[in-house]
N, C-alpha and C. Protein backbone atom coordinates (compact mmCIF):
# COMPACT_ATOMS: atom_id res chain seq x y z
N UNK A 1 24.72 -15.11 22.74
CA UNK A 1 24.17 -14.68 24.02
C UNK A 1 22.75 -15.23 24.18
N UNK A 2 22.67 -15.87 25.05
CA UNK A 2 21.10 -16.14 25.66
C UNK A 2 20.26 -15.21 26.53
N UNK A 3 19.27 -14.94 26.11
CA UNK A 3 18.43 -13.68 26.33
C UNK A 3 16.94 -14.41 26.91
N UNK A 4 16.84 -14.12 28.08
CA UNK A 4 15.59 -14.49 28.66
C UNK A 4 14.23 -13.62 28.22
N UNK A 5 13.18 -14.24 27.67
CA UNK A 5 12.18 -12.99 27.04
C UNK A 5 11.20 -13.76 28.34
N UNK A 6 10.18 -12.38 28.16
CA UNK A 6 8.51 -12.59 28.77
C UNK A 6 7.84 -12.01 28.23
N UNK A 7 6.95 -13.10 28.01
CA UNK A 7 5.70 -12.80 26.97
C UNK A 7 4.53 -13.22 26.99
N UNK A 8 3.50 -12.46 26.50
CA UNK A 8 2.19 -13.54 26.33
C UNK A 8 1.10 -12.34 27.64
N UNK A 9 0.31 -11.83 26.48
CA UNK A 9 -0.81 -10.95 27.67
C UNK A 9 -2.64 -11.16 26.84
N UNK A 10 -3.14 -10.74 26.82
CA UNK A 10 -4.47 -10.72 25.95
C UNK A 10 -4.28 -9.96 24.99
N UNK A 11 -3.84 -9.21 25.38
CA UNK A 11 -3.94 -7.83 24.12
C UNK A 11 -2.59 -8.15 22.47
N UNK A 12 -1.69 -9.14 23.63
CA UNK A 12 -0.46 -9.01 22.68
C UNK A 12 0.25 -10.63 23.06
N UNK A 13 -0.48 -11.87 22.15
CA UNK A 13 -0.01 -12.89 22.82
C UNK A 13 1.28 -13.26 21.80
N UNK A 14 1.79 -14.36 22.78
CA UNK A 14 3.21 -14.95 22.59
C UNK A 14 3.65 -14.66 21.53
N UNK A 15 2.76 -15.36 20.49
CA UNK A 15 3.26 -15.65 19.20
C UNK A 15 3.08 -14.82 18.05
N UNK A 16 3.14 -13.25 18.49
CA UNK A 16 3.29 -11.95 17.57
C UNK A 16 5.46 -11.76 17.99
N UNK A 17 5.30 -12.18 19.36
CA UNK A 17 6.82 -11.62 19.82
C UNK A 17 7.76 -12.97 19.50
N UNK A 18 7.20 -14.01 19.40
CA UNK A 18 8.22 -15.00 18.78
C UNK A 18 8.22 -15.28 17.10
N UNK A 19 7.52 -15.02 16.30
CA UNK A 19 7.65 -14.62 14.84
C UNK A 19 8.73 -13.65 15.27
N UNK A 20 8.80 -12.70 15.82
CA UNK A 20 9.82 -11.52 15.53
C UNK A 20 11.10 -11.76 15.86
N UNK A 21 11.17 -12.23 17.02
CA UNK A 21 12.58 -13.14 17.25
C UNK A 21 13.54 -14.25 16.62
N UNK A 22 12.16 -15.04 16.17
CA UNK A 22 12.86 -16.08 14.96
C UNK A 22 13.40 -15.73 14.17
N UNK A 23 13.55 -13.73 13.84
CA UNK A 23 13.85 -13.39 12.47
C UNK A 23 15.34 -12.89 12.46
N UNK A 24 15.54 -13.18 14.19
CA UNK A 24 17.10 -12.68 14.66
C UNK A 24 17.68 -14.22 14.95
N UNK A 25 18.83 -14.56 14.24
CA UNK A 25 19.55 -15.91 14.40
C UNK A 25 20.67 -15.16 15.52
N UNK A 26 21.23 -14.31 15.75
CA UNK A 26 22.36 -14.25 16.38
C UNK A 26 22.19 -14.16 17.78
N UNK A 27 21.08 -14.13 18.13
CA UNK A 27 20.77 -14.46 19.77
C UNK A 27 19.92 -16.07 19.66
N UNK A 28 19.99 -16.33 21.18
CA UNK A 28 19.44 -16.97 21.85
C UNK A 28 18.12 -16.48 22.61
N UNK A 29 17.02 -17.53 22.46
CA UNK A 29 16.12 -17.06 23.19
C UNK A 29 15.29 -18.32 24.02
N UNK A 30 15.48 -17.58 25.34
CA UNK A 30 14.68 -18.77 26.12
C UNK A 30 13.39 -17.94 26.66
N UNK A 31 12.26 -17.91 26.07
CA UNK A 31 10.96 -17.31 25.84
C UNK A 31 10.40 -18.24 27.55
N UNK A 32 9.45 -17.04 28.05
CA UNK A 32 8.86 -17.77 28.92
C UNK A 32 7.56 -16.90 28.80
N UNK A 33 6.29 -17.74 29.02
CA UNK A 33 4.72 -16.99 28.74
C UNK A 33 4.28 -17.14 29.89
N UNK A 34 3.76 -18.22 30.19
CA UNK A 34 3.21 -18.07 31.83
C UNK A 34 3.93 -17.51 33.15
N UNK A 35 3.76 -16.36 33.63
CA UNK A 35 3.68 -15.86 34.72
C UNK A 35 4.61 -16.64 35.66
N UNK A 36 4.08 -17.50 35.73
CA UNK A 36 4.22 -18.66 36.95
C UNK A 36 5.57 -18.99 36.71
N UNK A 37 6.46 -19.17 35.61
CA UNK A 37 7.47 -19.94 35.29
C UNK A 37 8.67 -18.78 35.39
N UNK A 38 8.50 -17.48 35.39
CA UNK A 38 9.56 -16.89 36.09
C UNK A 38 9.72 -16.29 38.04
N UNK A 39 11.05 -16.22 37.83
CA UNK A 39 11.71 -16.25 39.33
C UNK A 39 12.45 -15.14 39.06
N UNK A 40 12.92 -14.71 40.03
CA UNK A 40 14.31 -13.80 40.17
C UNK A 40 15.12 -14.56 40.18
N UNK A 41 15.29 -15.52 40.76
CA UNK A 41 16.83 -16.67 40.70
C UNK A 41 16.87 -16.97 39.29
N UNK A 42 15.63 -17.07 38.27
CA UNK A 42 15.95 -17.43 37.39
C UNK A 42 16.88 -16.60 36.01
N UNK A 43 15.87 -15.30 36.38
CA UNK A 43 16.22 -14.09 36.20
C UNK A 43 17.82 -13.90 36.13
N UNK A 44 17.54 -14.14 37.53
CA UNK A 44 19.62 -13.56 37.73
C UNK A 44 20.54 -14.34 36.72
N UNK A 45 20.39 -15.53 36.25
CA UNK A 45 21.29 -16.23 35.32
C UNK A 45 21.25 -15.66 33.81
N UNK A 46 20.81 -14.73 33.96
CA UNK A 46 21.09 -13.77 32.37
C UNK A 46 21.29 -12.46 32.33
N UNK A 47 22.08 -12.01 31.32
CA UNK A 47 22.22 -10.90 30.85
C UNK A 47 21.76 -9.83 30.71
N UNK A 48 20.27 -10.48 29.96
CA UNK A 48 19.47 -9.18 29.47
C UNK A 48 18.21 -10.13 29.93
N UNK A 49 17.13 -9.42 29.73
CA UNK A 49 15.44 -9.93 29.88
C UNK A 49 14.96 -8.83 28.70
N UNK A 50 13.84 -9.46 27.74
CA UNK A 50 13.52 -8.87 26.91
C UNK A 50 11.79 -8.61 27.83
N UNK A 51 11.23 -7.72 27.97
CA UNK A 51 10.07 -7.89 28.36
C UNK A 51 9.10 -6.84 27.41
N UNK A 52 8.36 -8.52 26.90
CA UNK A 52 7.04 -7.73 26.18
C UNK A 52 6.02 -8.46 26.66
N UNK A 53 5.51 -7.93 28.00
CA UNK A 53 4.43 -8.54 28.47
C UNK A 53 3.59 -7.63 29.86
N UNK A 54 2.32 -7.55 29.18
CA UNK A 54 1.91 -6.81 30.72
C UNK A 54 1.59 -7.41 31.58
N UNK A 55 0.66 -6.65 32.70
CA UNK A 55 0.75 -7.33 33.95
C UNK A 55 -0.44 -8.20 34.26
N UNK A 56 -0.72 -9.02 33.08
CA UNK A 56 -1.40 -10.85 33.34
C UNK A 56 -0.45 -11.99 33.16
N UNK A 57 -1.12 -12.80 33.74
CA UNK A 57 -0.47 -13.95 33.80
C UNK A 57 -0.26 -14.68 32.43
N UNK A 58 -1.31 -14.93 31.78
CA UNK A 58 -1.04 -15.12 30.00
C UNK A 58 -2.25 -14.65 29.26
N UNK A 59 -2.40 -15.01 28.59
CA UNK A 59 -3.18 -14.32 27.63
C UNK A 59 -4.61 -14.76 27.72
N UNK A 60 -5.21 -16.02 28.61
CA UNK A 60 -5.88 -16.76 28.89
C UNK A 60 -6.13 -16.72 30.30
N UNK A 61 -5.18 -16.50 31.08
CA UNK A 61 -5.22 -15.90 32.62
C UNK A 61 -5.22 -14.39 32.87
N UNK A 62 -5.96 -13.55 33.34
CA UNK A 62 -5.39 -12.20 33.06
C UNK A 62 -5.30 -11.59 34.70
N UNK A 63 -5.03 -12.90 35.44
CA UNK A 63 -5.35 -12.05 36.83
C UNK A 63 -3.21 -11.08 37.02
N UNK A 64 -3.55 -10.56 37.39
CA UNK A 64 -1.89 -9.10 37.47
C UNK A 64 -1.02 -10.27 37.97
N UNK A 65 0.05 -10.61 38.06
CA UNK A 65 1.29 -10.99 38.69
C UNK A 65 2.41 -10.41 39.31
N UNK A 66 2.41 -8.71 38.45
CA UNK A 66 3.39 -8.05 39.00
C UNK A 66 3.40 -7.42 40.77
N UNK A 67 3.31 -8.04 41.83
CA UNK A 67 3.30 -7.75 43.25
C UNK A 67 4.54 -6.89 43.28
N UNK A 68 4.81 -6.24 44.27
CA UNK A 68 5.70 -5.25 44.82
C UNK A 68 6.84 -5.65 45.02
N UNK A 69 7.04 -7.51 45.27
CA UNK A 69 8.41 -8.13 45.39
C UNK A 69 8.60 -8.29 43.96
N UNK A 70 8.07 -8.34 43.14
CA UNK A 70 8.19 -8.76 41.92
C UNK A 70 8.92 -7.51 41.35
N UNK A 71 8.29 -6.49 41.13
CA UNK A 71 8.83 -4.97 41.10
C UNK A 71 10.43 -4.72 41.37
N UNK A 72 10.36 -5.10 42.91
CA UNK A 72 11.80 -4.70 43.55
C UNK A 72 12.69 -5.68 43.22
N UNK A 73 11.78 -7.05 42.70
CA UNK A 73 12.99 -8.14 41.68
C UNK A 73 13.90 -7.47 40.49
N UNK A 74 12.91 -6.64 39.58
CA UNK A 74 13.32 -6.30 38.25
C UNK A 74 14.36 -5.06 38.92
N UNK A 75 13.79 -4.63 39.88
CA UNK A 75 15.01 -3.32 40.20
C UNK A 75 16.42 -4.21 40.89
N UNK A 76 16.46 -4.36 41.72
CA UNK A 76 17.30 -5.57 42.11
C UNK A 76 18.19 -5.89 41.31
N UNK A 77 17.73 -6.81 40.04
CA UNK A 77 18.38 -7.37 38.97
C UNK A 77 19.21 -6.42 37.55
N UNK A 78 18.28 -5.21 37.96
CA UNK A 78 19.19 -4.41 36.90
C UNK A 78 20.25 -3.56 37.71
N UNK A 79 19.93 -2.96 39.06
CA UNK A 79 20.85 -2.57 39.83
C UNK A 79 22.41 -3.05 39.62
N UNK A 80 22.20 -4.51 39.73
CA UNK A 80 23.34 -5.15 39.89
C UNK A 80 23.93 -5.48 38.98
N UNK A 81 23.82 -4.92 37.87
CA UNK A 81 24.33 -4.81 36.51
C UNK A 81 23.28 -5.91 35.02
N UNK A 82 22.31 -6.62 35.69
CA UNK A 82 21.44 -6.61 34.46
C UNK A 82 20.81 -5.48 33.41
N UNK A 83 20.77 -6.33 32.33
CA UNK A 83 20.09 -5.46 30.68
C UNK A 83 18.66 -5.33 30.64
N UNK A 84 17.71 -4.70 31.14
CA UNK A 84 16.00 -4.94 30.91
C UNK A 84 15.89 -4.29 29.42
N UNK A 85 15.46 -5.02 28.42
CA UNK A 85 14.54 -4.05 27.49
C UNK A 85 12.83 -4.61 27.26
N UNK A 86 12.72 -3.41 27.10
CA UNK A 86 10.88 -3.63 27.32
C UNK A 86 10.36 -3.02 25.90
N UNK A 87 9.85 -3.94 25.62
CA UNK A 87 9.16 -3.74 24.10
C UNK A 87 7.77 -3.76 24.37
N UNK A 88 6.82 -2.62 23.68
CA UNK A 88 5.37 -2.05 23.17
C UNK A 88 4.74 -2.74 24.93
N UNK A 89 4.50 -3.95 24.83
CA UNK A 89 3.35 -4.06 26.03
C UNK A 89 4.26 -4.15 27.35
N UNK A 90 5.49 -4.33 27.28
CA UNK A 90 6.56 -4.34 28.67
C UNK A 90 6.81 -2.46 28.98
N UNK A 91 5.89 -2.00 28.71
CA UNK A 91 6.17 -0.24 29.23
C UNK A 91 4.05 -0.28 30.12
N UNK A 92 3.26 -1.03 29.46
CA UNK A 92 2.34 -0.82 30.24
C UNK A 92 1.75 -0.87 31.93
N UNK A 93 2.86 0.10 32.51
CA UNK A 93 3.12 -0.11 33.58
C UNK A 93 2.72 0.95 34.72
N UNK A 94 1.78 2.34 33.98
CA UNK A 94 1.37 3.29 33.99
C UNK A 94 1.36 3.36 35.46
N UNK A 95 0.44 2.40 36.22
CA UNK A 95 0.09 2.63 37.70
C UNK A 95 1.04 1.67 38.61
N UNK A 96 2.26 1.24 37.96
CA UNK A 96 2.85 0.44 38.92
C UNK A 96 3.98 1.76 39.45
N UNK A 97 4.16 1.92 40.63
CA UNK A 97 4.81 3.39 40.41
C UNK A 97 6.56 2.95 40.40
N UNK A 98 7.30 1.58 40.90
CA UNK A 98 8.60 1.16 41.12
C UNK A 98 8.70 0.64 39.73
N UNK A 99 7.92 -0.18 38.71
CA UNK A 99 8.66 -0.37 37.26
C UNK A 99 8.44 0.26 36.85
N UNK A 100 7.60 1.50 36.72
CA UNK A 100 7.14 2.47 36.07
C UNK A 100 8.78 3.43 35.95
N UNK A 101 9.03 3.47 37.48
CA UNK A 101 10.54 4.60 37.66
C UNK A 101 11.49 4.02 36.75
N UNK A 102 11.46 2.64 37.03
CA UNK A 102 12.77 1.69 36.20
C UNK A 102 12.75 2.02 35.04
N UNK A 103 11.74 1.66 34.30
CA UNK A 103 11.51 2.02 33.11
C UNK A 103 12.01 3.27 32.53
N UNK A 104 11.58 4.46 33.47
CA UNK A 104 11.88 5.90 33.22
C UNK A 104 10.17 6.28 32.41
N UNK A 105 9.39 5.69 32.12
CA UNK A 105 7.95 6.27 31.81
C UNK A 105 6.94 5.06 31.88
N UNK A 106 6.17 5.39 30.88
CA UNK A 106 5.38 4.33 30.76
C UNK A 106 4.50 4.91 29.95
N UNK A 107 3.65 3.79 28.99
CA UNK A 107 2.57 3.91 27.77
C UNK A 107 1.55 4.57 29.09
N UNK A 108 0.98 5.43 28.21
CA UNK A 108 -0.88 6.34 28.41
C UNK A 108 -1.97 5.36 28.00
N UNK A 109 -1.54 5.94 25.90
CA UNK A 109 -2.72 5.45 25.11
C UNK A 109 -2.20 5.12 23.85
N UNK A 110 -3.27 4.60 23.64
CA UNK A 110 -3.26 4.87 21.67
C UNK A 110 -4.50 4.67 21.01
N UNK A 111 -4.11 5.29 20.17
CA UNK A 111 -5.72 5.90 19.18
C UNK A 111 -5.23 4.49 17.81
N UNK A 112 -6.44 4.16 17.43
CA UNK A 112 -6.76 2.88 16.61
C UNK A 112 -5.53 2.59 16.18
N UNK A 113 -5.24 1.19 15.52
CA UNK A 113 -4.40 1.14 14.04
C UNK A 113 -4.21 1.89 13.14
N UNK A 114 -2.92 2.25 12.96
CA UNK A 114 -2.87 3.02 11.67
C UNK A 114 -1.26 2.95 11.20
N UNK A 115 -1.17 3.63 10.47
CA UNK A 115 0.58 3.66 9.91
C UNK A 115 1.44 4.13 10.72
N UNK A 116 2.30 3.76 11.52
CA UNK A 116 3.31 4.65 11.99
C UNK A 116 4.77 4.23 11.33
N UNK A 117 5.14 5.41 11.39
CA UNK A 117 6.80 5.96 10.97
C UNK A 117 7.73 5.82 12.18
N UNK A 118 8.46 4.86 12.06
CA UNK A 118 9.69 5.10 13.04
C UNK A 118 11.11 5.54 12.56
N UNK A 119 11.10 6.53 13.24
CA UNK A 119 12.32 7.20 12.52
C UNK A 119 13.43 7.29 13.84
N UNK A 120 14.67 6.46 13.50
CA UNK A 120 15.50 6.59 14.22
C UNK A 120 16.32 8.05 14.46
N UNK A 121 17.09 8.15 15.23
CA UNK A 121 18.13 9.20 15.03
C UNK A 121 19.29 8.91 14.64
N UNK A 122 19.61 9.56 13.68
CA UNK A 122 21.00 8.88 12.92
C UNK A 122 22.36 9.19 13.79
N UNK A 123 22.87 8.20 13.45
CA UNK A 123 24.77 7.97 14.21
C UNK A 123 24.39 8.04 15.73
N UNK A 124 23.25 7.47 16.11
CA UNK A 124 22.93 6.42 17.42
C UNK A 124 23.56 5.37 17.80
N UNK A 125 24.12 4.94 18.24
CA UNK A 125 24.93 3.43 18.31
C UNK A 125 23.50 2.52 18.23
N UNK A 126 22.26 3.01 19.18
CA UNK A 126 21.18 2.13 19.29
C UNK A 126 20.67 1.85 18.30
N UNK A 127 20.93 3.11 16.57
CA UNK A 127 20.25 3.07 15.48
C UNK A 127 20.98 2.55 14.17
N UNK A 128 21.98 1.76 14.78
CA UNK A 128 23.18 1.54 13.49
C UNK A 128 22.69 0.85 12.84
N UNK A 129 22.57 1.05 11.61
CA UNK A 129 21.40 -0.30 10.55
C UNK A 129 20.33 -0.16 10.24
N UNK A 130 19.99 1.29 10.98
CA UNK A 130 18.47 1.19 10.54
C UNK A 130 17.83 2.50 10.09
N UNK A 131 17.20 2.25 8.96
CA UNK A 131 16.15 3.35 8.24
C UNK A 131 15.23 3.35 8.46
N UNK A 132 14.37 5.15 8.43
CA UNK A 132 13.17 4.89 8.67
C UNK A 132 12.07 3.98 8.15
N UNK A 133 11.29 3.67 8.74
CA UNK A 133 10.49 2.64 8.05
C UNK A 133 9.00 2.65 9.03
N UNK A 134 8.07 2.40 7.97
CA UNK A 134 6.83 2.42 8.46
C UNK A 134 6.20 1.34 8.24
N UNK A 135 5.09 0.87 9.88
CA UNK A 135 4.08 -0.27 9.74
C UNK A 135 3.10 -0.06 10.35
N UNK A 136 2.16 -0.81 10.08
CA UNK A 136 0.96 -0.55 10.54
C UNK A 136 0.94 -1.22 11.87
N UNK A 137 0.36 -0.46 12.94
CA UNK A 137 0.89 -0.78 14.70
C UNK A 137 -0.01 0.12 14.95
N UNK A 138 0.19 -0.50 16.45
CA UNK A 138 -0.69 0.55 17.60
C UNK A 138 0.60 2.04 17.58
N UNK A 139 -0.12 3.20 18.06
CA UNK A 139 1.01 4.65 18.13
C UNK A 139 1.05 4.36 19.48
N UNK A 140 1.68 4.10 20.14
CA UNK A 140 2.01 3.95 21.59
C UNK A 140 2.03 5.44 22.05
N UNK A 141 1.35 6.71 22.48
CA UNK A 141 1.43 7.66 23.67
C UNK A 141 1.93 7.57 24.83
N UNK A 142 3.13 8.06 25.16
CA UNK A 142 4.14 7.50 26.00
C UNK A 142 3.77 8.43 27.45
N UNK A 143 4.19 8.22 28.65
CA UNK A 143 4.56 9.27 29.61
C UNK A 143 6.10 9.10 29.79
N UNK A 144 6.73 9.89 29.02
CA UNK A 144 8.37 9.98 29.98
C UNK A 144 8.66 11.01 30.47
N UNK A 145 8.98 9.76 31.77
CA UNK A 145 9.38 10.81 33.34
C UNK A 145 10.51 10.94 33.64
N UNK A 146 11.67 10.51 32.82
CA UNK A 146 12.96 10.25 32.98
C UNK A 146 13.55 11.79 32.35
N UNK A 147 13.56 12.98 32.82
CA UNK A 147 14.33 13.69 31.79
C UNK A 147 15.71 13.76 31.04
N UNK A 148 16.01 12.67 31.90
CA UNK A 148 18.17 12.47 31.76
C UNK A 148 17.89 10.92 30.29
N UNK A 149 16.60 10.60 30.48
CA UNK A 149 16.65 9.61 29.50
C UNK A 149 17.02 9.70 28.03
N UNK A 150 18.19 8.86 27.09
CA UNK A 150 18.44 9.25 26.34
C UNK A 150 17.04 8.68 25.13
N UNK A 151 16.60 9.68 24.54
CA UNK A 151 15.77 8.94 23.64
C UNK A 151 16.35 9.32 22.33
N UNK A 152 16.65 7.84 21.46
CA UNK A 152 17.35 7.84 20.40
C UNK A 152 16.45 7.49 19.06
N UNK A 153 14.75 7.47 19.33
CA UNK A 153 13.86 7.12 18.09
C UNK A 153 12.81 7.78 18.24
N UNK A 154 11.79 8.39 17.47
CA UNK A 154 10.54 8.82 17.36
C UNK A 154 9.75 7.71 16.80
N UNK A 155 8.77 8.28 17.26
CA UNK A 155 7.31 7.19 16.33
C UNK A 155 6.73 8.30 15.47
N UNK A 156 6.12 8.24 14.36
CA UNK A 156 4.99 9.45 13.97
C UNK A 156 3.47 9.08 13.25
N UNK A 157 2.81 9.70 12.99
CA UNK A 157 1.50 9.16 12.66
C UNK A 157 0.83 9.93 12.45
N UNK A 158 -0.45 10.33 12.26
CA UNK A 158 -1.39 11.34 11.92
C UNK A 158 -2.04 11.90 13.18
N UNK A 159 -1.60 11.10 13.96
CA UNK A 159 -1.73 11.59 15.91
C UNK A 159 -0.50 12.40 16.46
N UNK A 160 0.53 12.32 15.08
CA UNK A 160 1.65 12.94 16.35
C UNK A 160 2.82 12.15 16.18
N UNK A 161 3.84 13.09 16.93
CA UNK A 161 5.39 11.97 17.10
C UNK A 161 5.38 12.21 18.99
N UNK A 162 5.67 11.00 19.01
CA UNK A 162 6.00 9.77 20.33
C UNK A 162 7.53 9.91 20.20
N UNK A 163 8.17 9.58 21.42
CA UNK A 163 9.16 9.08 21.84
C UNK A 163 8.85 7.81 21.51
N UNK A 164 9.94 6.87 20.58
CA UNK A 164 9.10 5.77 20.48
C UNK A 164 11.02 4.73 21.11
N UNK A 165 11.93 5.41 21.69
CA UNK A 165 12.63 4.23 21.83
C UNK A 165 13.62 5.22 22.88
N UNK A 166 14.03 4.53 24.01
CA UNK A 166 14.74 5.68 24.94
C UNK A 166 15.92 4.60 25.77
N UNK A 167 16.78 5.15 26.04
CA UNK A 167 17.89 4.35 27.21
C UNK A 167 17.85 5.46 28.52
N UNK A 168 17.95 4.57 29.54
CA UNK A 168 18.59 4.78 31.18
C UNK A 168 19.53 3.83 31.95
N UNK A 169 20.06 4.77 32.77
CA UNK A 169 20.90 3.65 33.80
C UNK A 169 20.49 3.90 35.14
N UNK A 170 20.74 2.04 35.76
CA UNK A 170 20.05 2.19 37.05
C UNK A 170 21.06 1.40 37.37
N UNK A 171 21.51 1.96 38.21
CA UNK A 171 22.51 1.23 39.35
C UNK A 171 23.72 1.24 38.24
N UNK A 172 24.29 -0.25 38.21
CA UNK A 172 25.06 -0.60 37.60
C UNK A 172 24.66 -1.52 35.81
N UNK A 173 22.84 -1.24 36.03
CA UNK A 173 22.30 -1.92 34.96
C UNK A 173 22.15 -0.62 33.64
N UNK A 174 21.12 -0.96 33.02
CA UNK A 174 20.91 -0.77 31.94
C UNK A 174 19.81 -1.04 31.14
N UNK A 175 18.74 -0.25 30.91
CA UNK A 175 17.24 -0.11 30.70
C UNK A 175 17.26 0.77 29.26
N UNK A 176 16.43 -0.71 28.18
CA UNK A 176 15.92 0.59 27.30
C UNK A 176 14.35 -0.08 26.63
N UNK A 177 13.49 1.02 25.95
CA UNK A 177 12.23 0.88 25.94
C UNK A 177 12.31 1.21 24.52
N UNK A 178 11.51 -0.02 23.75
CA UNK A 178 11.11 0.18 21.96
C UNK A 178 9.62 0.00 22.18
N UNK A 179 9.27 1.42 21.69
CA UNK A 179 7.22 1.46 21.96
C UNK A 179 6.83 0.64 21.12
N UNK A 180 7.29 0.94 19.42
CA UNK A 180 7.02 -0.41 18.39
C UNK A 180 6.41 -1.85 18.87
N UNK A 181 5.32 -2.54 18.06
CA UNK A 181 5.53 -4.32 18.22
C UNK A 181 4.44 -4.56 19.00
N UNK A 182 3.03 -4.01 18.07
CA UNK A 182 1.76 -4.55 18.32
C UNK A 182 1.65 -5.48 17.60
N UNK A 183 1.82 -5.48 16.28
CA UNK A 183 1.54 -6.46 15.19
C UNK A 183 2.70 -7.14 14.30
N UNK A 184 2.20 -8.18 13.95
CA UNK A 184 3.32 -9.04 13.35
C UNK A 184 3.99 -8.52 12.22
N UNK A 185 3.70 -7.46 11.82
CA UNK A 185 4.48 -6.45 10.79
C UNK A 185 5.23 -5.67 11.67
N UNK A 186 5.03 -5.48 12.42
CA UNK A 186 5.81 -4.35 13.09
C UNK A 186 7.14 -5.02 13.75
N UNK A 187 6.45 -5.72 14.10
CA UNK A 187 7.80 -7.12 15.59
C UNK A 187 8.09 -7.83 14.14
N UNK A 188 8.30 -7.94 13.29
CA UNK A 188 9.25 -8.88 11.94
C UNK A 188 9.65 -8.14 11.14
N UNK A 189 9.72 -6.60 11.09
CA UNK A 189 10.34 -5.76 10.44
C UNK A 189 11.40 -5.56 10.24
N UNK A 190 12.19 -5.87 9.56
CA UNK A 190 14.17 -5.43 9.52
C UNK A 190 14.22 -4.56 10.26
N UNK A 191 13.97 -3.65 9.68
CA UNK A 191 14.40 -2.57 11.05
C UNK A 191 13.80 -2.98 12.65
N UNK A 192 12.96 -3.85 12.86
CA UNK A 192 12.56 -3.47 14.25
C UNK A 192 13.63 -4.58 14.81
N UNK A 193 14.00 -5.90 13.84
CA UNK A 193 15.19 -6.84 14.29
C UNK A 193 16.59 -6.33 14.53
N UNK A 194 16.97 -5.01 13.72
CA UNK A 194 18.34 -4.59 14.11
C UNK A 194 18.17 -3.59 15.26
N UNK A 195 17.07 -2.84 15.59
CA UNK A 195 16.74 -2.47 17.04
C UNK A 195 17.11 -3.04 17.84
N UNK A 196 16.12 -4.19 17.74
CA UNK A 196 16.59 -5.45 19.35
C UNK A 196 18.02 -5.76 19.20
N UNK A 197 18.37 -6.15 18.05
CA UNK A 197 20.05 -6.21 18.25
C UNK A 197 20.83 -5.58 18.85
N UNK A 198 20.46 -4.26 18.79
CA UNK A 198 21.41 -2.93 18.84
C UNK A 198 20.87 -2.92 20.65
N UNK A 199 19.65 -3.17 20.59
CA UNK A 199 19.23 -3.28 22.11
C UNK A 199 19.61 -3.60 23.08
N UNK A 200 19.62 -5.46 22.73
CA UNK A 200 20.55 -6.36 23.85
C UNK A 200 21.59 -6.14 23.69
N UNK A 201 22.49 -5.63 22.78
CA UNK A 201 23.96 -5.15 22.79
C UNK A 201 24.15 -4.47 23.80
N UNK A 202 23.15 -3.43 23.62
CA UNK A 202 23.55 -1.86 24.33
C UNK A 202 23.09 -2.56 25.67
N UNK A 203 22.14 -3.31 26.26
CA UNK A 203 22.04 -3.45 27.64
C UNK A 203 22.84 -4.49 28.18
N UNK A 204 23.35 -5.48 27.23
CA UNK A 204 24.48 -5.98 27.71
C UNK A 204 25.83 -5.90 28.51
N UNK A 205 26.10 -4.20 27.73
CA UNK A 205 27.31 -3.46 27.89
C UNK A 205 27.80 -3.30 27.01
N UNK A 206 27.50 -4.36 25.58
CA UNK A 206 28.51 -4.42 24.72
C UNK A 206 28.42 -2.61 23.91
């Protein structure tokens, strides 16, 4: 399966989220960083969209890109039976209020680096393969507004446990959010690679 990603912001550039991908052979990935180089037409020719990217243009440009057509693109595209998953910086969407809904929440805060624990929920289909396991990452502080949202992972830390991984359906699509994957320990972790697996599966349909 070929999986369209977006990536590349200041806070969290390209090449933390493509180390992590390289570490999955059984997908395809056609990575795009600059802003500029996605479309909705382009969009529409895939499956799933992996989005770990906020709302600058790259990591070097930081003026917003996400406009209101852009918004009603990503709704649009999952409506009609596309897969969105949004990893750690693809939930920073706090004040956009239409990807924010898609999403079903969106990141607050987080308090420094430190260890977090992700602990799946066991006999998850989203969690098949994976043990808890801890890395050093941002604790993502979530807002979820979705109450029907299924959340199938925690985060924990000395701040607290997070919702750290959740599914929704929109339309005929399929939306899910992994808070994980500030740092290159975290996004190359076994466990955080059989996540995304279990991810694009699950928003696939499969």
């Amino acid at each position: 399966m070929r999986v369209l990603v977006l990536c590349d912001d200041y806070w969290h550039p390209g090449k933390v989220a493509r180390a992590g991908l390289a570490q999955i052979s059984s997908l395809e990935w056609d990575i795009i960083e600059p802003a500029g180089e996605w479309s909705a037409e382009k969009m529409s020719g895939y499956p799933v969209v992996l989005f770990a990217k906020s709302n600058e243009i790259t990591a070097t440009q930081r003026e917003p890109w996400v406009t209101p057509a852009v918004e009603q693109a990503f709704v649009d595209y999952v409506r009609a039976g596309g897969g969105l998953l949004a990893i750690h910086s693809g939930t920073v969407y706090k004040q956009l209020p239409t990807m924010r809904a898609l999403l079903g929440g969106a990141f607050d805060h987080h308090p420094p680096q430190c260890p977090v624990t992700i602990q799946p929920l066991q006999g998850h289909p989203l969690t098949a393969g994976v043990e808890p396991f801890t890395v050093q990452d941002e604790h993502y502080h979530m807002l979820l507004d979705d109450a029907g949202a299924d959340v199938f992972m925690t985060t924990s830390s000395e701040h607290g446990e997070q919702p750290g991984g959740w599914t929704r359906l929109e339309g005929q699509g399929r939306v899910c959010v992994l808070t994980p994957g500030h740092t290159e320990q975290a996004f190359t972790h076994p466990g955080m690679s059989r996540l995304i697996c279990n991810a694009v599966a699950w928003c696939a349909g499969e």
